[in-house]
N, C-alpha and C. Protein backbone atom coordinates (compact mmCIF):
# COMPACT_ATOMS: atom_id res chain seq x y z
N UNK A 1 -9.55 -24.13 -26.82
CA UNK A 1 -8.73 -24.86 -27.76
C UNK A 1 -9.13 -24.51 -29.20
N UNK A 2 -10.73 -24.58 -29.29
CA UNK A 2 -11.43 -24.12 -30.60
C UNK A 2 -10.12 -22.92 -30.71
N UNK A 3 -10.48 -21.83 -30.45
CA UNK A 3 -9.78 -20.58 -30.14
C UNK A 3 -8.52 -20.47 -30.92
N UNK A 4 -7.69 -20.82 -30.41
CA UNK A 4 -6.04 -21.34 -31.20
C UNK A 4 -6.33 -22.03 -32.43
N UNK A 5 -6.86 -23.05 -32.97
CA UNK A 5 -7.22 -23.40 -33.70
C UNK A 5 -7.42 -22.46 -35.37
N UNK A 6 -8.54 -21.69 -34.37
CA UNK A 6 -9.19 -20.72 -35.72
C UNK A 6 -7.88 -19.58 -35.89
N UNK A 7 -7.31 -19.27 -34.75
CA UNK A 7 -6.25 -18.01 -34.78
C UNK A 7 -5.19 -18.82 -35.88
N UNK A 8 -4.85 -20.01 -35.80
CA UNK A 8 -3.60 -20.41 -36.56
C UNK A 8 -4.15 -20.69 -37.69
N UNK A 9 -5.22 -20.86 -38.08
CA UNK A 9 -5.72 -21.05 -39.58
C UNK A 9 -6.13 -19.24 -39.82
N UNK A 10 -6.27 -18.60 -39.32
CA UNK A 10 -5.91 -17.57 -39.57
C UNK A 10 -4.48 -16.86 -40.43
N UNK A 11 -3.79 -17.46 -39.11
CA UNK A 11 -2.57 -16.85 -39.84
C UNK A 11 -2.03 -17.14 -40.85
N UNK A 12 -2.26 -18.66 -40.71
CA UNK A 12 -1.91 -19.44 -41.92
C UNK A 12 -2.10 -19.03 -43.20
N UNK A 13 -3.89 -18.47 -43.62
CA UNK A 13 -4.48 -18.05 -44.60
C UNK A 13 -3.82 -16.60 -44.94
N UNK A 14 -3.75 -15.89 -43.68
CA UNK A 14 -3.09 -14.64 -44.14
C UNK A 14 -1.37 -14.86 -44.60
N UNK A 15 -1.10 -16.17 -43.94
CA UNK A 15 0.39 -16.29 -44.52
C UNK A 15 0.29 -16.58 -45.91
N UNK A 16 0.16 -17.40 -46.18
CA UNK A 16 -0.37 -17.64 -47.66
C UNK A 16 -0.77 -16.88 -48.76
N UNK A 17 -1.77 -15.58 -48.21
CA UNK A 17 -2.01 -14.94 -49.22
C UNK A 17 -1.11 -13.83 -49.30
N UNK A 18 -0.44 -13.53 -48.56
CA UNK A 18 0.76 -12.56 -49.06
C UNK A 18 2.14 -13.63 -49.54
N UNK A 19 2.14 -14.19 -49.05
CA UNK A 19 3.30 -15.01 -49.60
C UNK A 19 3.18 -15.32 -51.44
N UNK A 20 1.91 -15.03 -51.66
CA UNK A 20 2.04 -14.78 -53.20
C UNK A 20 2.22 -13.69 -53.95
N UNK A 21 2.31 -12.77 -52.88
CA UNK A 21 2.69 -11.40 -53.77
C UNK A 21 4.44 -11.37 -53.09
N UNK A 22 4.59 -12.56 -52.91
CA UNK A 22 6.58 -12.70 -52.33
C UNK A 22 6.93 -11.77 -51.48
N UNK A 23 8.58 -11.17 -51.97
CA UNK A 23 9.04 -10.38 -50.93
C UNK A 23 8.33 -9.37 -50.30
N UNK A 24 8.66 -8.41 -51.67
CA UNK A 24 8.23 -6.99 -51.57
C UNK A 24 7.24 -7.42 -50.44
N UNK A 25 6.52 -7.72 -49.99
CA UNK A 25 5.19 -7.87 -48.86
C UNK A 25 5.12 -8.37 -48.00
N UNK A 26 6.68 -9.15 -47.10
CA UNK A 26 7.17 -9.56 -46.09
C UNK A 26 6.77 -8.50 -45.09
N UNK A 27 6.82 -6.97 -45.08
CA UNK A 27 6.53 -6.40 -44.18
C UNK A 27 5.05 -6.12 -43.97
N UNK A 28 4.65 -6.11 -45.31
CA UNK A 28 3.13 -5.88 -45.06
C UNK A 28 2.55 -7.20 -43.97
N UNK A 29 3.37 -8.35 -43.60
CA UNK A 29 2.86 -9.38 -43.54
C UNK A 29 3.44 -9.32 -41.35
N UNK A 30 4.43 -8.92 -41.65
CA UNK A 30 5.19 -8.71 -40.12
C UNK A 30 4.09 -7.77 -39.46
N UNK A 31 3.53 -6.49 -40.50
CA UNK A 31 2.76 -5.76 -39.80
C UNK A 31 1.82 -6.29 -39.44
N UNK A 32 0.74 -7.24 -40.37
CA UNK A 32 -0.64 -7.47 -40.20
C UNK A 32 -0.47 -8.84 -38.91
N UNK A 33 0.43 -9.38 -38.62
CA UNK A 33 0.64 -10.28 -37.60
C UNK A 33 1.13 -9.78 -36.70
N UNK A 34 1.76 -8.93 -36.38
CA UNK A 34 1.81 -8.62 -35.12
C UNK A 34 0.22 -7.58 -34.51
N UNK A 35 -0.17 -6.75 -35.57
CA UNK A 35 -1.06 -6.11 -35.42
C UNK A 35 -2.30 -7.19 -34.98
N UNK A 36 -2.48 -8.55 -35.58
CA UNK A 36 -3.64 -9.99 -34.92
C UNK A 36 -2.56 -10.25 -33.14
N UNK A 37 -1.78 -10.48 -33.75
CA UNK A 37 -0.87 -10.95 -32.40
C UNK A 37 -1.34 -9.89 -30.97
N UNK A 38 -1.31 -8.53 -30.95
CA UNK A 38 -1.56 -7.60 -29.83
C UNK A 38 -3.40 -7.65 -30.35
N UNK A 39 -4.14 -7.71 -31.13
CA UNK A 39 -5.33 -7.99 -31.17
C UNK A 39 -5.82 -8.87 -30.11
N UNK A 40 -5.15 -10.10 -30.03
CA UNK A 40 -5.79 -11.73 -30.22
C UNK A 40 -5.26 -11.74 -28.29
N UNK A 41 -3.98 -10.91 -28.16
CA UNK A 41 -3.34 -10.78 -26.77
C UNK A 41 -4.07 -10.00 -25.97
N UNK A 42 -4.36 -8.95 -26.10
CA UNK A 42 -5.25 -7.60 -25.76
C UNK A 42 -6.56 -8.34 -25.17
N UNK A 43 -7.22 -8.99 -26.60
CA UNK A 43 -8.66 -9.47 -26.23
C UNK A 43 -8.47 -10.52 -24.87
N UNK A 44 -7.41 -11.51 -24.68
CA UNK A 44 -7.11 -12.38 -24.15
C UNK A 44 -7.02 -12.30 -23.05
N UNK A 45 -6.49 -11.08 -22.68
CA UNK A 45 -5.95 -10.09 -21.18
C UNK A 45 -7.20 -9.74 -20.75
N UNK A 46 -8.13 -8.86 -21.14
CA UNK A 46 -9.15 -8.55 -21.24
C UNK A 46 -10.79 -9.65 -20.76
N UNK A 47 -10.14 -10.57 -21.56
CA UNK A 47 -11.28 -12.17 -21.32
C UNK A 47 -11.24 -13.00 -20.14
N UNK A 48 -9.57 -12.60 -19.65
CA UNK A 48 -9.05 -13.33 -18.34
C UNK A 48 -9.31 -12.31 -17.33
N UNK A 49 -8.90 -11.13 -17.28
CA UNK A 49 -9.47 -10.27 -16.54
C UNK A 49 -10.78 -9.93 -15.59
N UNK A 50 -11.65 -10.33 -16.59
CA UNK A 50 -13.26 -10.05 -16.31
C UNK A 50 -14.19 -11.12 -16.53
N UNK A 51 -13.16 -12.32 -16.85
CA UNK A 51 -13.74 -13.70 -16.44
C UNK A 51 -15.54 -13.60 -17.66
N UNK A 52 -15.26 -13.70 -18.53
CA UNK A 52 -16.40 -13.50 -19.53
C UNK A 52 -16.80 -14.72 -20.17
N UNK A 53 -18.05 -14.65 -20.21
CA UNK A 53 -18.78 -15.88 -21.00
C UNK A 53 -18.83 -15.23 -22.44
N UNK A 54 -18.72 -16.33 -23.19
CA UNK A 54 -18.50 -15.27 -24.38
C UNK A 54 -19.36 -17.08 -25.69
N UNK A 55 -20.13 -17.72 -25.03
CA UNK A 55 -21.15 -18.45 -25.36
C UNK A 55 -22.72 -18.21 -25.25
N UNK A 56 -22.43 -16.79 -25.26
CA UNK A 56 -23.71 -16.15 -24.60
C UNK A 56 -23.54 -14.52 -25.59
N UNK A 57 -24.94 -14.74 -26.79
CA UNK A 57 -24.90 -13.29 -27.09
C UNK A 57 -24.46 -12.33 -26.73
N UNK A 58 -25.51 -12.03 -25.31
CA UNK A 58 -24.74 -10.87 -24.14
C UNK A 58 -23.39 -11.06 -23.67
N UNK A 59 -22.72 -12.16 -23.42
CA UNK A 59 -21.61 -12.24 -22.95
C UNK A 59 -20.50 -12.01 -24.43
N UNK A 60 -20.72 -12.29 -25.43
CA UNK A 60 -20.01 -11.78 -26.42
C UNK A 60 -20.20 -10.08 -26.71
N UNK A 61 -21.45 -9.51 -26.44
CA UNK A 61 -21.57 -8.27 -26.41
C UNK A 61 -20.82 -7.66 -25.22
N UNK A 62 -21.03 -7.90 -24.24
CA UNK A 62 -20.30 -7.64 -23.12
C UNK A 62 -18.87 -7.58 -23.25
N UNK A 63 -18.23 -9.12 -23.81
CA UNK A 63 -16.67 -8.85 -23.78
C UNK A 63 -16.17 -7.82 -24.63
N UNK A 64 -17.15 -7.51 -26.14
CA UNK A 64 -16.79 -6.19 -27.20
C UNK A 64 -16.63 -4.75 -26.37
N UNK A 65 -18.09 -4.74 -25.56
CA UNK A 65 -18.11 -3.46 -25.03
C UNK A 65 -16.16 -3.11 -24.07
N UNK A 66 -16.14 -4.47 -23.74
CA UNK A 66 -15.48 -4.13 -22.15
C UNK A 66 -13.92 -3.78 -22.92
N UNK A 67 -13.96 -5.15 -24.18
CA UNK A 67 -12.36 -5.03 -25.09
C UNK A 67 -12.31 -3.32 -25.78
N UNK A 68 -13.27 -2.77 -26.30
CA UNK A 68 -13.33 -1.47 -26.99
C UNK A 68 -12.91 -0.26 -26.22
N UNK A 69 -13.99 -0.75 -25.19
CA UNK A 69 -13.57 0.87 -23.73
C UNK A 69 -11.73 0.50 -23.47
N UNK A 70 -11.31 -0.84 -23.53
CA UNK A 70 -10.03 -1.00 -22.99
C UNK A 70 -9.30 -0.52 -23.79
N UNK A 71 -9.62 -0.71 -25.24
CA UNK A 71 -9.03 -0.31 -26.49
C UNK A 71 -8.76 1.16 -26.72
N UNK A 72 -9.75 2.04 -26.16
CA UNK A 72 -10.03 3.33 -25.81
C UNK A 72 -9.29 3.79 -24.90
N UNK A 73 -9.22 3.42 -23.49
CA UNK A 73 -8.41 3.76 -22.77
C UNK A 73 -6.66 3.70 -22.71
N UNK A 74 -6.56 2.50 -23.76
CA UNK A 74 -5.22 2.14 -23.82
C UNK A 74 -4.46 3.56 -25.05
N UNK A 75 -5.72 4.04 -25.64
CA UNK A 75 -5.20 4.92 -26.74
C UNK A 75 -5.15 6.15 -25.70
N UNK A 76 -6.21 6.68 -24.81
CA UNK A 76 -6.52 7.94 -23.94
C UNK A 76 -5.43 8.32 -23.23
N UNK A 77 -4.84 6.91 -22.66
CA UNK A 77 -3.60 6.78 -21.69
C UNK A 77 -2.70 7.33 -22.91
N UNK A 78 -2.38 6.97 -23.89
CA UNK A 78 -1.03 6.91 -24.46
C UNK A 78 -0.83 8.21 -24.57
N UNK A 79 -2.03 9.08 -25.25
CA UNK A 79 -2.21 10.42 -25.75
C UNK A 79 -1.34 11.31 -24.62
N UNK A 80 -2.02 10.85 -23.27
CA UNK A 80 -1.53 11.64 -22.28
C UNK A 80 -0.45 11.42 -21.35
N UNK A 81 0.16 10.25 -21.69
CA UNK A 81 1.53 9.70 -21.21
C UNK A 81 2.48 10.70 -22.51
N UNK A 82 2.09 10.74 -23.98
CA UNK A 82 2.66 11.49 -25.37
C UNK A 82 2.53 13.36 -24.32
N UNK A 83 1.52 13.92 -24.50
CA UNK A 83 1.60 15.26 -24.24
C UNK A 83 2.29 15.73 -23.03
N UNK A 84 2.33 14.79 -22.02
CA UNK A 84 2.99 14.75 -20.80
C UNK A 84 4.38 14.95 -21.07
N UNK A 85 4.70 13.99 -21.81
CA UNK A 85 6.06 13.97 -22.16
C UNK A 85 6.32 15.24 -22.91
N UNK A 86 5.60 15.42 -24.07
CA UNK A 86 5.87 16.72 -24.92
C UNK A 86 5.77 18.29 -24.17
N UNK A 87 5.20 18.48 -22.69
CA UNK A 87 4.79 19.53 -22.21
C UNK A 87 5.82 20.15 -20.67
N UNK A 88 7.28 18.54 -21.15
CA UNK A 88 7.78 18.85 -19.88
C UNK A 88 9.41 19.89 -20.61
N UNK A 89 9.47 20.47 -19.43
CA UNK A 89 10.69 21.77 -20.13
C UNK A 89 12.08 20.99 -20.00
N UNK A 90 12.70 20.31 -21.16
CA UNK A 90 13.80 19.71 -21.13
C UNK A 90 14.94 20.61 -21.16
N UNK A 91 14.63 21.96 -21.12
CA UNK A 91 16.03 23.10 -21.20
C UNK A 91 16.50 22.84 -22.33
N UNK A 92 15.93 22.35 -23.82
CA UNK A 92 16.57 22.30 -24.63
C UNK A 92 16.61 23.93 -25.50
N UNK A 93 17.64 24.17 -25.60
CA UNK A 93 17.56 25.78 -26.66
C UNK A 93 17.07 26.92 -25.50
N UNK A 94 17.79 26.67 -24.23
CA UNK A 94 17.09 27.70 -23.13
C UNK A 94 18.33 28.14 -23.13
N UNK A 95 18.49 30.01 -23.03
CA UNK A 95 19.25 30.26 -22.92
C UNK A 95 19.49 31.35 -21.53
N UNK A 96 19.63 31.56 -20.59
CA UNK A 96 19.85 32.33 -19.53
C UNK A 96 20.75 33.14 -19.40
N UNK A 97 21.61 34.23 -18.98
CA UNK A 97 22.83 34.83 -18.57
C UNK A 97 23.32 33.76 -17.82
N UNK A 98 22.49 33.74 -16.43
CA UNK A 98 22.80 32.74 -15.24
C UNK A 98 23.41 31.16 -15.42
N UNK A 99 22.87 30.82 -16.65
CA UNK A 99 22.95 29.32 -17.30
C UNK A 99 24.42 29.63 -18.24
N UNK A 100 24.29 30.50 -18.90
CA UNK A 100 25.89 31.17 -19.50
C UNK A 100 26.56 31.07 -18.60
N UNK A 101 26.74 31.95 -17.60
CA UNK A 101 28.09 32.11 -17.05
C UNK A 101 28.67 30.93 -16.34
N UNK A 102 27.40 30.49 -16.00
CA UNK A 102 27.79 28.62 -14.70
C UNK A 102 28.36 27.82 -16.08
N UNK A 103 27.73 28.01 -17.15
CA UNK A 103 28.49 26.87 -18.72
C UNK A 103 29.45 26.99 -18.52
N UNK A 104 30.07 28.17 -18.79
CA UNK A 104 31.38 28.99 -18.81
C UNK A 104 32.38 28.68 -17.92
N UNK A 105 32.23 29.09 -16.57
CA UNK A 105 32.23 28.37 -15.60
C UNK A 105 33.14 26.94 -15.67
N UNK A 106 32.39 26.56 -15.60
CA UNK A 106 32.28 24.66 -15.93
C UNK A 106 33.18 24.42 -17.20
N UNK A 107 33.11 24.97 -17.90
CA UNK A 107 33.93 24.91 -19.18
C UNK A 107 35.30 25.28 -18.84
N UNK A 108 35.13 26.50 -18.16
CA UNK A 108 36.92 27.10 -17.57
C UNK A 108 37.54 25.96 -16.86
N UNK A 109 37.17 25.31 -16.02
CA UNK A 109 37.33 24.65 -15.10
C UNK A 109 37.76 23.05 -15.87
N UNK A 110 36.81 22.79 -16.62
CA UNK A 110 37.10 21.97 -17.52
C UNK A 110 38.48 21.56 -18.13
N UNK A 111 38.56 22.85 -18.87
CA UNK A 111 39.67 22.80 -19.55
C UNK A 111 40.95 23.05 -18.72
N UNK A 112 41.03 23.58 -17.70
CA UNK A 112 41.99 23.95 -16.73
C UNK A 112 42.53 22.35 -16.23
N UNK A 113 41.34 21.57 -15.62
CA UNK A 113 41.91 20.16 -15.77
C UNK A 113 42.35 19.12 -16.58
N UNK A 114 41.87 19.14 -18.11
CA UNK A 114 42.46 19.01 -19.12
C UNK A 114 43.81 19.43 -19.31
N UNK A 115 44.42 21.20 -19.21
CA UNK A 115 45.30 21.61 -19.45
C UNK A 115 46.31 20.66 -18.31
N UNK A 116 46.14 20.65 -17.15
CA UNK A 116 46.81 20.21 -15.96
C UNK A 116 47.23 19.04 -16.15
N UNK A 117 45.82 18.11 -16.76
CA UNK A 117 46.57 16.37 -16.74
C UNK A 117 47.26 16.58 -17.72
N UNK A 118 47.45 17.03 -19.06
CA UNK A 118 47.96 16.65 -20.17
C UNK A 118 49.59 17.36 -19.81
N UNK A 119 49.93 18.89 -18.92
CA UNK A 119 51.27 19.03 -18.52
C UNK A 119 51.49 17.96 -17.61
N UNK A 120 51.01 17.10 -16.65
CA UNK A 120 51.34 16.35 -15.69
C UNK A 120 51.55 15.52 -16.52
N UNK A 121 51.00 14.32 -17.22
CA UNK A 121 51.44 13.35 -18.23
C UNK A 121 52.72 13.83 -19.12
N UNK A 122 52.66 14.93 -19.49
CA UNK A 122 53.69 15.49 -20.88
C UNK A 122 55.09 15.34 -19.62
N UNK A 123 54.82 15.65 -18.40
CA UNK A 123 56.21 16.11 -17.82
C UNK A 123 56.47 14.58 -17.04
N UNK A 124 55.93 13.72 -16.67
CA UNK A 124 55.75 12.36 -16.12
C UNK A 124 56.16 11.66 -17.15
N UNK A 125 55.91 12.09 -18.72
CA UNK A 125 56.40 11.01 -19.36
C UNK A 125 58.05 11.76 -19.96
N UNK A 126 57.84 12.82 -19.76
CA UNK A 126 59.51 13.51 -19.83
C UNK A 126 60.18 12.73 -18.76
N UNK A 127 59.71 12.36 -17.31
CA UNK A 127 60.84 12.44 -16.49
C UNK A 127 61.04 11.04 -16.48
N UNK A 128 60.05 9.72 -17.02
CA UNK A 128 60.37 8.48 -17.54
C UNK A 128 61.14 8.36 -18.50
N UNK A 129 61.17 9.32 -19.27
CA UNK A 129 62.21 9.02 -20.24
C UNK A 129 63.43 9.27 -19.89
N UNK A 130 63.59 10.56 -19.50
CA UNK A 130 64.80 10.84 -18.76
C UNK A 130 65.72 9.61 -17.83
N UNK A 131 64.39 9.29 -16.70
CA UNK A 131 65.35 8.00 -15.80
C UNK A 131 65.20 6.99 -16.51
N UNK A 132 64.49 6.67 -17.80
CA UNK A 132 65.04 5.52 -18.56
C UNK A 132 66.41 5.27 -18.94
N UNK A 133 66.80 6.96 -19.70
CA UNK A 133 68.07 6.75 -20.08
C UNK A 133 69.33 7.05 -19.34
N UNK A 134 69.15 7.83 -17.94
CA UNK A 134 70.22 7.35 -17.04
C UNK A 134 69.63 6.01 -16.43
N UNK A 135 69.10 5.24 -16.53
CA UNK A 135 69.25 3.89 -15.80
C UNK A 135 69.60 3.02 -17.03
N UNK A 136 69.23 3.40 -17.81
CA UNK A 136 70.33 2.39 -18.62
C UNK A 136 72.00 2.41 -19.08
N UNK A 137 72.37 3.52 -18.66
CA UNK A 137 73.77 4.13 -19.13
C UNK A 137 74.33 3.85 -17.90
């Protein structure tokens, strides 16, 4: 309960002291709270996790060590979830003969059904018009 306590007089204080430098520093202020917010969450996950005494020198040393390595790993992971992503061949700007001619291909074909619906509509809406005006005469 202590806990919440000190976090909301926290924020409070940090609300406060940017709130005197006004707008312009609304974001500086979104940043530095969410940046306590995944701090204060992180440590929290971390404290529940591994069930830590943290009324106990060692057990406050302990929860740093255990929050830091997590802090570490959460960056190690990202790096390599990032290069993973950056190292996979999206075929962007690949150019082949084989990949040409199937485009091509696909494109002919394309437009061939394009060409087709738009005479089928053009002549469907000719022949509505047509029996419009012998059914009305």
């Amino acid at each position: 309960m202590i806990n919440w306590i000190l976090i909301a007089i926290l924020v409070v204080v940090i609300f406060l002291l940017l709130k005197f430098k006004e707008i312009r520093h609304k974001l500086g202020f979104i940043v530095i709270l969410f940046f306590l917010l995944f701090l204060g969450l992180s440590f929290w996950n971390v404290y529940k996790a591994n069930d830590l005494d943290l009324n106990t020198f060692d057990g406050v040393m302990t929860a740093g060590k255990l929050y830091f390595s997590w802090l570490g790993n959460l960056f190690i992971n990202a790096k390599q979830v990032t290069g993973y992503i950056v190292d996979q061949d999206w075929g962007i700007g690949k150019t082949n003969a084989s990949d040409e001619s199937a485009n091509k291909s696909i494109e002919d074909d394309v437009l061939a059904a394009v060409r087709n619906s738009m005479n089928n509509s053009n002549s469907s809406a000719l022949n509505n018009s047509i029996s419009n005006d012998t059914n009305s005469s």
